[in-house]
N, C-alpha and C. Protein backbone atom coordinates (compact mmCIF):
# COMPACT_ATOMS: atom_id res chain seq x y z
N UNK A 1 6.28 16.66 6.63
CA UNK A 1 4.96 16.07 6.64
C UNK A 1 4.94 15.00 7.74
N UNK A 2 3.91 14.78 8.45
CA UNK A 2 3.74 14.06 9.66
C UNK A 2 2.81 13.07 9.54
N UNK A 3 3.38 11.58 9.74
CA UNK A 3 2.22 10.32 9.38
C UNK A 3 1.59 10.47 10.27
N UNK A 4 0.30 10.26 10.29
CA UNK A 4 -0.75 10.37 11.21
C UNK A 4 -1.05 8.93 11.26
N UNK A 5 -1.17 8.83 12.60
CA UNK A 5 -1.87 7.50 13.35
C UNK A 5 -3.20 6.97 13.19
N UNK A 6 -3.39 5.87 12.30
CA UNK A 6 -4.78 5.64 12.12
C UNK A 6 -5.05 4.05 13.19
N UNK A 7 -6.48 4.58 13.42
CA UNK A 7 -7.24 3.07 14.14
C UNK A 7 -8.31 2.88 13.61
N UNK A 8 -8.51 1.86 13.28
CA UNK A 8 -9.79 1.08 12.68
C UNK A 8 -10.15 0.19 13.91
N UNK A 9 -11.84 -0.26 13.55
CA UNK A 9 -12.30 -1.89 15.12
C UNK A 9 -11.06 -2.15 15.16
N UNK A 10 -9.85 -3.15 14.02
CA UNK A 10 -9.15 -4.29 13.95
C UNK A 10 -7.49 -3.72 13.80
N UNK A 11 -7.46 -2.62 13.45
CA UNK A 11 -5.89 -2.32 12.87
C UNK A 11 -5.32 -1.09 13.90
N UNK A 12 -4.34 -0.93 13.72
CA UNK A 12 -3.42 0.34 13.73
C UNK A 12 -2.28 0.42 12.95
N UNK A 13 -2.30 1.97 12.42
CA UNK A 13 -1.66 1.99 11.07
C UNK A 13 -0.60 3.07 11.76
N UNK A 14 0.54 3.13 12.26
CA UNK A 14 1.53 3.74 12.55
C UNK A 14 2.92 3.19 11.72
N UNK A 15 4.07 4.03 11.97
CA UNK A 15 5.40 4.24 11.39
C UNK A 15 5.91 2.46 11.80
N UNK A 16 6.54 2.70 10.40
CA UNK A 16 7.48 1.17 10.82
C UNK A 16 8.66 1.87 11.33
N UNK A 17 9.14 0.69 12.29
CA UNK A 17 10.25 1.02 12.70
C UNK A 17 11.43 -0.40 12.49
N UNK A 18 12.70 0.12 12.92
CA UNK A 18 13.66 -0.75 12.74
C UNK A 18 13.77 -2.33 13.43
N UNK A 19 12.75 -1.77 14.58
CA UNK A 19 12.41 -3.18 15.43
C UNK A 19 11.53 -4.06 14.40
N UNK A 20 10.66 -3.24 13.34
CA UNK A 20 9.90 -4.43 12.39
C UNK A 20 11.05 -5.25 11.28
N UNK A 21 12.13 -4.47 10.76
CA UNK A 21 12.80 -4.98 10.10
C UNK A 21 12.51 -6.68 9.63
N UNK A 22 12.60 -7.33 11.03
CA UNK A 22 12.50 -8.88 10.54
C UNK A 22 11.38 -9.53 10.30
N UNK A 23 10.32 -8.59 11.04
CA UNK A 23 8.73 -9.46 10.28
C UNK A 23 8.84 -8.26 8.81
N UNK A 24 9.27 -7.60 8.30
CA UNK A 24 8.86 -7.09 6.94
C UNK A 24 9.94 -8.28 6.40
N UNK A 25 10.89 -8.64 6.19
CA UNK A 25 12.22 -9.20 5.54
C UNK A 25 11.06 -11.08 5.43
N UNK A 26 10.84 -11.26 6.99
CA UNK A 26 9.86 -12.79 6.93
C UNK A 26 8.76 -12.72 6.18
N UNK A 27 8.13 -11.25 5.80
CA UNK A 27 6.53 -11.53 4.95
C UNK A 27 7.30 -11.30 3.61
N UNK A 28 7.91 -10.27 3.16
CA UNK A 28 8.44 -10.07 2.24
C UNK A 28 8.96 -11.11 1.09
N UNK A 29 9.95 -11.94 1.88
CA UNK A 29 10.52 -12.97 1.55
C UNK A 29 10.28 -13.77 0.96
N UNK A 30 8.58 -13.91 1.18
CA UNK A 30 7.51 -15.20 -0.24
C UNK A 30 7.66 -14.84 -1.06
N UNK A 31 8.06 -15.97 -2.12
CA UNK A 31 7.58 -15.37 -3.19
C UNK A 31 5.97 -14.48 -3.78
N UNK A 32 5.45 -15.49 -3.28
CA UNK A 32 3.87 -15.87 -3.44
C UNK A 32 3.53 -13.85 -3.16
N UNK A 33 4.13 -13.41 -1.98
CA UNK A 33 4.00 -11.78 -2.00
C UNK A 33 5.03 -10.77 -3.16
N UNK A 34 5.87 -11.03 -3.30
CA UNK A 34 6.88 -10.31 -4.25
C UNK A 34 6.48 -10.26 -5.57
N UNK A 35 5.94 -11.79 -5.88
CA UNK A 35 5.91 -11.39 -7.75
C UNK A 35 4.19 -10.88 -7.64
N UNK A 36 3.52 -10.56 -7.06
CA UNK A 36 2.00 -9.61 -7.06
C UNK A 36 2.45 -8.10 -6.74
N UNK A 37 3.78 -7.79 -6.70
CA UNK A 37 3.51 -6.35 -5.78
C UNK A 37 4.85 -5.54 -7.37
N UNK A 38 5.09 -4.39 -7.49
CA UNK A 38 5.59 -3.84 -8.26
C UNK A 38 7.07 -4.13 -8.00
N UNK A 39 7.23 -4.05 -7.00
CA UNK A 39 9.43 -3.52 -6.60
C UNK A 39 9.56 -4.58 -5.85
N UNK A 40 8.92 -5.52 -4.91
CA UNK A 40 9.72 -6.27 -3.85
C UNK A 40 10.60 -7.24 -4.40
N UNK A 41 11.84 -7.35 -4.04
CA UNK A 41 12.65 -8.34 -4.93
C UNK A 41 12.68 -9.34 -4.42
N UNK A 42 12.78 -10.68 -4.91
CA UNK A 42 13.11 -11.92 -4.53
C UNK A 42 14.31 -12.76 -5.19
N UNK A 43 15.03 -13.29 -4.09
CA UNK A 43 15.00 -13.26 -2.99
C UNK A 43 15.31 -11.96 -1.87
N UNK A 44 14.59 -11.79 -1.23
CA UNK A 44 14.75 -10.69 -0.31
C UNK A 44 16.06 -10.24 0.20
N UNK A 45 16.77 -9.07 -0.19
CA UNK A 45 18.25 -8.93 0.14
C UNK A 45 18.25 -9.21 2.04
N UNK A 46 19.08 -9.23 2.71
CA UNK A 46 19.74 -9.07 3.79
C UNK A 46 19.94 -8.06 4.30
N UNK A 47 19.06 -7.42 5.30
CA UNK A 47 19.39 -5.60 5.53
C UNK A 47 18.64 -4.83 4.75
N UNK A 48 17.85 -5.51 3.75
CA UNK A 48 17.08 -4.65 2.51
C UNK A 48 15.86 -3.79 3.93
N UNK A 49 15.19 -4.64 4.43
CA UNK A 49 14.17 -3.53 5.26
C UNK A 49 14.65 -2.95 6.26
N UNK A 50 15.45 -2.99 6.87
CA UNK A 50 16.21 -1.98 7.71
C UNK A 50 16.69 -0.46 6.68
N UNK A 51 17.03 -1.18 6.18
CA UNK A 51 17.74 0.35 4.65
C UNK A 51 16.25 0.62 4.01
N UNK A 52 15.15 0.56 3.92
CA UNK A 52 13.93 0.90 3.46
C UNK A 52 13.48 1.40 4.23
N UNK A 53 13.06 0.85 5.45
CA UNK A 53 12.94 1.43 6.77
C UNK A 53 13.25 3.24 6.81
N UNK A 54 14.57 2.44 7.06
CA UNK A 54 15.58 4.42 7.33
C UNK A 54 15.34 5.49 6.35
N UNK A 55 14.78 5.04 5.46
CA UNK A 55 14.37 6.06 4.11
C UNK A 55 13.14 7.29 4.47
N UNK A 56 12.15 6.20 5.15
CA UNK A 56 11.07 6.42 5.33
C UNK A 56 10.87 8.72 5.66
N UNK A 57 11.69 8.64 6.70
CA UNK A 57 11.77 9.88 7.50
C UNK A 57 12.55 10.66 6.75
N UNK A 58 13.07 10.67 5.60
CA UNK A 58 13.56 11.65 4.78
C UNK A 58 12.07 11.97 3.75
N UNK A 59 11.64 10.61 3.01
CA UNK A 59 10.73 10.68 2.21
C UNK A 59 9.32 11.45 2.74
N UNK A 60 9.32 11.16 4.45
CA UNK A 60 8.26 12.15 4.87
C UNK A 60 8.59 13.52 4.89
N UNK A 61 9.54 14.12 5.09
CA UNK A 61 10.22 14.91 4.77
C UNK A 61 9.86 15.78 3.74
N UNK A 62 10.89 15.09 2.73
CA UNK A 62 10.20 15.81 1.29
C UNK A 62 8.96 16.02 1.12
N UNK A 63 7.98 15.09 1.99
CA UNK A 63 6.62 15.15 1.36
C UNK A 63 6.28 14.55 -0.07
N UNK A 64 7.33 13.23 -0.02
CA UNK A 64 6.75 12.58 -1.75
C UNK A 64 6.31 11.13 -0.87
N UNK A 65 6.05 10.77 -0.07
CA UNK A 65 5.61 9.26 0.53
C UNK A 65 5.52 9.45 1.69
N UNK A 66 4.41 8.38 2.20
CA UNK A 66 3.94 8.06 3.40
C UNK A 66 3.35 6.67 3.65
N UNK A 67 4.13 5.85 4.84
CA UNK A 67 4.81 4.64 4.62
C UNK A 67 3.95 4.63 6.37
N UNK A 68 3.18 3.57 5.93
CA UNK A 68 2.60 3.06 7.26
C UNK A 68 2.88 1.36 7.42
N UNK A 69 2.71 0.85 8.97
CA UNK A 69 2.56 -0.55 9.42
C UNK A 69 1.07 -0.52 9.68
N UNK A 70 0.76 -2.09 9.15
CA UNK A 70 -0.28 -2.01 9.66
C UNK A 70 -0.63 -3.23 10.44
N UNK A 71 -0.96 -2.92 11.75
CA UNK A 71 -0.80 -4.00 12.44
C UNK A 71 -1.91 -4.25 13.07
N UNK A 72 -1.84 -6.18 13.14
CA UNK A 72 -3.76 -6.37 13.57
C UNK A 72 -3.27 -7.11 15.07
N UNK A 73 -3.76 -6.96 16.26
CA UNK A 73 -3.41 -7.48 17.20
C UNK A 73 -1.85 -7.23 17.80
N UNK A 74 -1.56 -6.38 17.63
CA UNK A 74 -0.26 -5.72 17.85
C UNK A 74 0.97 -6.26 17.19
N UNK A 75 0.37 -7.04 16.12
CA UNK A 75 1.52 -8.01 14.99
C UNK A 75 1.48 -6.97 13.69
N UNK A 76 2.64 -6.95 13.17
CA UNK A 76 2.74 -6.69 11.69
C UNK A 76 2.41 -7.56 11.02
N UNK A 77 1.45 -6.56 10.29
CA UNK A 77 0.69 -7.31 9.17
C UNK A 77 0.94 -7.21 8.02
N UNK A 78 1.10 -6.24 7.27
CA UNK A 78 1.66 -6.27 6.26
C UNK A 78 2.27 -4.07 6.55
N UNK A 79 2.36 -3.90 5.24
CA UNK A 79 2.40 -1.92 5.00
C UNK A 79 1.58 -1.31 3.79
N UNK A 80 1.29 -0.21 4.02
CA UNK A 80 0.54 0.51 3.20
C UNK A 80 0.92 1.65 2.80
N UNK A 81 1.17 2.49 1.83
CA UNK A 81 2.07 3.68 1.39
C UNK A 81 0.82 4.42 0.29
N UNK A 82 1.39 5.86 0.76
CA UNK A 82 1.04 6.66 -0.63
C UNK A 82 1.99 7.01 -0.89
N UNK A 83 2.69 7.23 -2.22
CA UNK A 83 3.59 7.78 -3.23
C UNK A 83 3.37 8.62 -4.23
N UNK A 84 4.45 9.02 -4.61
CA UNK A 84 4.83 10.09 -5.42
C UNK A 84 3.48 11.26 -5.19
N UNK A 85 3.35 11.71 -4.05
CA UNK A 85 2.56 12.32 -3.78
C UNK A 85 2.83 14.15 -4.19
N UNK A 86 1.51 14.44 -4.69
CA UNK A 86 1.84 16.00 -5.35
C UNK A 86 0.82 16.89 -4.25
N UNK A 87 1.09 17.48 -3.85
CA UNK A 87 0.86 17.70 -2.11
C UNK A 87 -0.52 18.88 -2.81
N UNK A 88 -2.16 18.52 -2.28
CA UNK A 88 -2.98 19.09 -2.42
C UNK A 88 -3.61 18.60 -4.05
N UNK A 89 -2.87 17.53 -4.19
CA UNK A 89 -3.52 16.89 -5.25
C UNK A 89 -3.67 15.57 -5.69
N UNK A 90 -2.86 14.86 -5.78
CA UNK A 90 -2.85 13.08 -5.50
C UNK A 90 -1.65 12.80 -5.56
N UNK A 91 -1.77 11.09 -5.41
CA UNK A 91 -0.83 9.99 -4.82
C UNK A 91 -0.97 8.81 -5.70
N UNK A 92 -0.25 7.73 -5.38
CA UNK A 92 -0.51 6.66 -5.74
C UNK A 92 -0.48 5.57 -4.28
N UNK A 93 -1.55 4.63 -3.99
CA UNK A 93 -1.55 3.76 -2.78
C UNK A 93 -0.49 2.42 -3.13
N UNK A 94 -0.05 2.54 -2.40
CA UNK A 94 0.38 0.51 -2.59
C UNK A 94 0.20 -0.12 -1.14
N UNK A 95 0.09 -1.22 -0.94
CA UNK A 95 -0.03 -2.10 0.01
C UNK A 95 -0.02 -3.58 -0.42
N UNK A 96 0.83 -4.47 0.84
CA UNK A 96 0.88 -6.08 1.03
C UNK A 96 0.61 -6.14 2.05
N UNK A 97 0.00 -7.16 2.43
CA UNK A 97 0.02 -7.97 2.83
C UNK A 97 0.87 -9.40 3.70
N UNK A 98 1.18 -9.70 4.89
CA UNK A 98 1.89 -11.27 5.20
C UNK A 98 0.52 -12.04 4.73
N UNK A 99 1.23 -13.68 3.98
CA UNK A 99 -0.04 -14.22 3.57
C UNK A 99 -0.81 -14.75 4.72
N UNK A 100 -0.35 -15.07 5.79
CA UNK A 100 -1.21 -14.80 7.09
C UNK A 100 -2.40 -14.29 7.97
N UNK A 101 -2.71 -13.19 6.25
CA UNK A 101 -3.38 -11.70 7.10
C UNK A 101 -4.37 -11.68 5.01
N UNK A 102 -4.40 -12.92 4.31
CA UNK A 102 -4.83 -12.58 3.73
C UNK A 102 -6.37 -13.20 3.60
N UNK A 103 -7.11 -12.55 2.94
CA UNK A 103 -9.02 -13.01 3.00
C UNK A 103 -9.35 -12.28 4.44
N UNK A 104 -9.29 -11.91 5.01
CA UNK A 104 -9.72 -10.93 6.80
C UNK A 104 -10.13 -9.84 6.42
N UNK A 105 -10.01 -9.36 5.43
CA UNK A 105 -10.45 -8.21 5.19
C UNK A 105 -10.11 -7.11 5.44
N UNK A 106 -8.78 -7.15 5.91
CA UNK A 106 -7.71 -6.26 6.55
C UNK A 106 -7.00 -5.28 5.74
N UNK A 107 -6.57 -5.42 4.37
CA UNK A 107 -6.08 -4.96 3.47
C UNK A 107 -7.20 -3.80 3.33
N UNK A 108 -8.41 -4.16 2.65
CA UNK A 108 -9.55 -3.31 2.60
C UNK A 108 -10.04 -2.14 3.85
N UNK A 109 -10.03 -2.79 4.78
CA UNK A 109 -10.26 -1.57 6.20
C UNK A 109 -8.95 -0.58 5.92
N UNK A 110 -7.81 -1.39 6.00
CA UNK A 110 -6.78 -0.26 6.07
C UNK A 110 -6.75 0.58 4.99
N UNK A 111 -7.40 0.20 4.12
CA UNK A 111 -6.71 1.40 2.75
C UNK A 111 -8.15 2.16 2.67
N UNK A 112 -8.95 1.95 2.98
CA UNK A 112 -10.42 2.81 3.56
C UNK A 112 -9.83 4.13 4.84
N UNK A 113 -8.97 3.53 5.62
CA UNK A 113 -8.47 4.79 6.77
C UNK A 113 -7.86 5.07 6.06
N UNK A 114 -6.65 5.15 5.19
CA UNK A 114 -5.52 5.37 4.48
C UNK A 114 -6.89 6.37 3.60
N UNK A 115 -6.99 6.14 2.60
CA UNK A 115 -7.94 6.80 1.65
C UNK A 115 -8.89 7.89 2.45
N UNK A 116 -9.79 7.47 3.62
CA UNK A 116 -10.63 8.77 4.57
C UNK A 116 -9.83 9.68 4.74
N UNK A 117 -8.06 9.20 5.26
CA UNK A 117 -7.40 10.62 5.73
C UNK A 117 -6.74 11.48 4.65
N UNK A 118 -6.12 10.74 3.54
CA UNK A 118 -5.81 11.42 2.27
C UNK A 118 -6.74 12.59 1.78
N UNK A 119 -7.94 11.89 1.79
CA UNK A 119 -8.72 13.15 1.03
C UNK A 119 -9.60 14.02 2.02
N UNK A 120 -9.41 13.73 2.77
CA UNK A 120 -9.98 14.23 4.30
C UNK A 120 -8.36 15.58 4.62
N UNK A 121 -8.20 15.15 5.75
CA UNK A 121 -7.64 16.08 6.40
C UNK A 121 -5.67 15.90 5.44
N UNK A 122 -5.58 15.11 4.63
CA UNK A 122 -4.65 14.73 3.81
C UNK A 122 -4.12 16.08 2.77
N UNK A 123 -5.79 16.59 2.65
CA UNK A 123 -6.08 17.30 1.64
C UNK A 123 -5.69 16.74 -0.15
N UNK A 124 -5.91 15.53 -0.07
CA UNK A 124 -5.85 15.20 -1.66
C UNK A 124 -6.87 15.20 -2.50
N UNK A 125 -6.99 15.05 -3.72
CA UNK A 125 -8.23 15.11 -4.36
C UNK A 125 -8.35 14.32 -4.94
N UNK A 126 -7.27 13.25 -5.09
CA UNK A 126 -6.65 12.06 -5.84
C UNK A 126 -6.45 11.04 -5.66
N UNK A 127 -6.62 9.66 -5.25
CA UNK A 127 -5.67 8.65 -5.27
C UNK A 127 -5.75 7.58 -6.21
N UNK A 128 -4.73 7.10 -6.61
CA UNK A 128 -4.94 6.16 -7.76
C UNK A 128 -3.77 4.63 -7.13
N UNK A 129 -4.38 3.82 -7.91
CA UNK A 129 -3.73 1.93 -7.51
C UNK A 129 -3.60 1.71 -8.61
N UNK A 130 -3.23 0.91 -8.52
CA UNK A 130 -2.53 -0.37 -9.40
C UNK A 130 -2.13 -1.83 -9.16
N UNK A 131 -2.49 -2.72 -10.01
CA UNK A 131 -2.02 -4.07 -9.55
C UNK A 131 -2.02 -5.01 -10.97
N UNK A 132 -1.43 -6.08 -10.56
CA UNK A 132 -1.22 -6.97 -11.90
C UNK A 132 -2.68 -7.70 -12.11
N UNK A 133 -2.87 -8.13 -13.54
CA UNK A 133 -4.18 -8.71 -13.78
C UNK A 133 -3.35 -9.79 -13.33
N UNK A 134 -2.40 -10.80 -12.69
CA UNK A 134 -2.74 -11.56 -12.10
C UNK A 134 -3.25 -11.95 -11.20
N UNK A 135 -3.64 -10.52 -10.10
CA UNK A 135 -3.68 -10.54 -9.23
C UNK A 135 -4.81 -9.52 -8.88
N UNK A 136 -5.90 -10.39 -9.18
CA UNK A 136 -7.27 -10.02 -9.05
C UNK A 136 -7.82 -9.52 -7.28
N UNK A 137 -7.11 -10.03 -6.54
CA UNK A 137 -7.41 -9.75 -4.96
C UNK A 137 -7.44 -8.48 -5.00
N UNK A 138 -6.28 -7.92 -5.42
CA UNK A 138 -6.07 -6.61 -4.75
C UNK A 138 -6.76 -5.56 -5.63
N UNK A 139 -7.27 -5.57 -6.09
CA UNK A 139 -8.61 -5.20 -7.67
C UNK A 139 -9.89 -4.85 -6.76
N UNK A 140 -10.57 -6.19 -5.99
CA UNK A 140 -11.46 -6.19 -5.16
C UNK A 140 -11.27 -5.45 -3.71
N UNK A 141 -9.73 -5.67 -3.65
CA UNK A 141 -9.71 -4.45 -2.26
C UNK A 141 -10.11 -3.21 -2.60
N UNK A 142 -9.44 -2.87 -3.61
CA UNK A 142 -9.54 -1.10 -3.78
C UNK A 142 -11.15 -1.32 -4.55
N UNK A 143 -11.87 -2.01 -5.33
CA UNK A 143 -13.36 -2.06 -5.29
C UNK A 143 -14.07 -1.84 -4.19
N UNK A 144 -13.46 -2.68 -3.15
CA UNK A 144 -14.66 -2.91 -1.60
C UNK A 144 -14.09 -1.88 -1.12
N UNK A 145 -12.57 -0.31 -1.47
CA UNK A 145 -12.67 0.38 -0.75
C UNK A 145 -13.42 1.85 -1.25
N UNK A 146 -13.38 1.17 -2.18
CA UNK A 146 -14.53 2.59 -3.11
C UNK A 146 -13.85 2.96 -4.35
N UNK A 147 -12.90 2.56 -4.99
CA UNK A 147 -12.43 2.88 -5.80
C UNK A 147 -12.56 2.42 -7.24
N UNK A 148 -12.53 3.16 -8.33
CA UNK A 148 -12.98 2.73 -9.54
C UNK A 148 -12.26 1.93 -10.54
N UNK A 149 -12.51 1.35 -11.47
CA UNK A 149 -11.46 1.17 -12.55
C UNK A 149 -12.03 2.11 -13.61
N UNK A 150 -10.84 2.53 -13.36
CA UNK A 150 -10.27 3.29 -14.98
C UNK A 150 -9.66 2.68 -16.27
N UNK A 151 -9.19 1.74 -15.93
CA UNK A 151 -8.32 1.13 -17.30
C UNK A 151 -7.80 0.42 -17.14
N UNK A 152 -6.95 -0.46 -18.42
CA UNK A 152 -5.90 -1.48 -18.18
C UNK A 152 -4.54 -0.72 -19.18
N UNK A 153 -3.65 -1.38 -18.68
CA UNK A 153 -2.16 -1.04 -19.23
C UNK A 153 -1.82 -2.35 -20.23
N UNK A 154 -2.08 -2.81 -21.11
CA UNK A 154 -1.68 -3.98 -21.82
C UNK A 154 -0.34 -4.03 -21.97
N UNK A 155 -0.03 -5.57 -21.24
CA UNK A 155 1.27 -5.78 -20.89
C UNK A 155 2.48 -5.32 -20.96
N UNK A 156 2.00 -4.24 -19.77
CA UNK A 156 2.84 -3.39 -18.97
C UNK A 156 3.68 -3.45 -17.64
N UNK A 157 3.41 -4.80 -17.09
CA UNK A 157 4.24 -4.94 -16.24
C UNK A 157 5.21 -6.33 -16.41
N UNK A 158 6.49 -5.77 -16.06
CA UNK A 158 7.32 -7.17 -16.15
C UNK A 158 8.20 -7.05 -14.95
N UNK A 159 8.12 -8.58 -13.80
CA UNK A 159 8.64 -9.24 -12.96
C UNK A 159 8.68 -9.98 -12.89
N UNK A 160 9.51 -11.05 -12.76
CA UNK A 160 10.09 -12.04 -12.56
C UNK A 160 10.42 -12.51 -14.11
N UNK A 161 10.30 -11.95 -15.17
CA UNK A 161 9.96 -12.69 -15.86
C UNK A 161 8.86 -12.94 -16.44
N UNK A 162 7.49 -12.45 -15.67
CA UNK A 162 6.35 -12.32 -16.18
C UNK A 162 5.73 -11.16 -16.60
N UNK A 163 4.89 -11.47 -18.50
CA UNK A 163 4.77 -10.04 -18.66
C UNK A 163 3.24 -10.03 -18.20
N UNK A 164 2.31 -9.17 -18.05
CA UNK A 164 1.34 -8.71 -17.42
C UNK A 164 0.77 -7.55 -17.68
N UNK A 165 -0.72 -7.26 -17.53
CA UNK A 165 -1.46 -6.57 -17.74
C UNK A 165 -1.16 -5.64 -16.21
N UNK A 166 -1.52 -4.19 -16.39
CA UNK A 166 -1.32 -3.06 -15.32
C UNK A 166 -2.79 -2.59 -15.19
N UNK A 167 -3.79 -3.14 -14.05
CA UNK A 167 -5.19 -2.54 -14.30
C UNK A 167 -5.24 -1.69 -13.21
N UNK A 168 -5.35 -0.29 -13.57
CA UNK A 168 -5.45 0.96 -12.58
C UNK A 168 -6.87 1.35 -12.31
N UNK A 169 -6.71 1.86 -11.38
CA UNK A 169 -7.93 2.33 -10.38
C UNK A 169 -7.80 3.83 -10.01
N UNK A 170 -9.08 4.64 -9.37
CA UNK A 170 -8.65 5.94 -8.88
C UNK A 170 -9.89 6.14 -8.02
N UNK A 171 -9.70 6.77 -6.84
CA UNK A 171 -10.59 7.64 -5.68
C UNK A 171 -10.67 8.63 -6.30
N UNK A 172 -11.46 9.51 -6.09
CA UNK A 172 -11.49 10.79 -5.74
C UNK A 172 -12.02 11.09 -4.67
N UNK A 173 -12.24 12.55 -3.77
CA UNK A 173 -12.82 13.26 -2.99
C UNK A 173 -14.11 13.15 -2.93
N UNK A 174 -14.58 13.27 -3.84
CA UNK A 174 -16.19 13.98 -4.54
C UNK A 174 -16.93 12.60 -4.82
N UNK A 175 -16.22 11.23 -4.67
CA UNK A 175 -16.80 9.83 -5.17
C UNK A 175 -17.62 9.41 -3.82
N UNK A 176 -19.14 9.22 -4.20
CA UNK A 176 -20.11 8.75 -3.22
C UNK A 176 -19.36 7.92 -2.17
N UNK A 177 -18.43 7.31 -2.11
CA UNK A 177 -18.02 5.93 -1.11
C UNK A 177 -16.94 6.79 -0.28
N UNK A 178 -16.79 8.10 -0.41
CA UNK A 178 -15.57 8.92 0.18
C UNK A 178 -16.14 9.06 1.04
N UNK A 179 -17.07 9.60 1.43
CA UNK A 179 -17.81 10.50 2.59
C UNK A 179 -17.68 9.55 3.43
């Protein structure tokens, strides 16, 4: 499977590479980003995004993920992924953010190209999010990118230590805000 190159006015969404290693390891590294997102650990291992990195091109491979940079002004900004993808049917999105790059509205454009090409030329019929009810931002991204709520997970997520509500979302193809 082959990541396709997206451009928005403000972004470009291409392959991370090993040269990003140290701005993913520097955004990563907040806490303030790690305990909002599902897996990022804190403190950030040493070599952890270089070894995440290198994954990437097997996982495109298989065809179960697709792992973009998304960069505003030729800076890494944060990444955006679909997962556990069932090929001609859906995914799941994740994306962060550097807190640098947050309120711009950047998160939202990118997962709007991310989402156009999935169910577009992606061929999915599916995509579904997730995020912690602490973390109401990223709720309103996938809102402002067309996406619905479906439900909550009652305290279903635990990181750091904190337990938490799991409130999921889903696109479809066929949803007025796709076209």
């Amino acid at each position: 499977m082959q990541l396709p190159v997206l451009r928005t006015p403000r972004l470009l969404l291409d392959a991370l590479t090993l040269a990003d290693a140290d701005d993913v390891t520097r955004m990563a590294s907040s806490f303030a980003i790690a305990r909002m997102t599902v897996a990022v650990p804190h403190p950030y291992p040493a070599g952890a995004a270089a070894a995440w990195i290198s994954t990437h091109a097997t996982l495109r491979e298989r065809g179960s993920d697709l792992v973009w940079a998304v960069r505003h002004n030729q800076q890494l900004a944060g990444v955006m992924g679909l997962h556990q993808i069932v090929t001609g049917h859906r995914a799941e999105i994740g994306y962060w953010l550097g807190e640098n790059y947050h309120g711009l509205g950047l998160a939202t454009e990118a997962l709007k190209a991310v989402s156009h090409w999935a169910l577009g030329e992606g061929g999915l019929i599916r995509i579904t999010g997730r995020h912690r009810a602490a973390n109401p931002a990223s709720g309103h991204v996938m809102t402002k990118a067309g996406f619905r709520l479906e439900g909550t997970l009652r305290r279903a997520h635990f990181h750091f230590g904190e337990l938490d509500d799991t409130v999921l979302y889903g696109l479809l193809r066929e949803d007025p805000d796709t076209a």
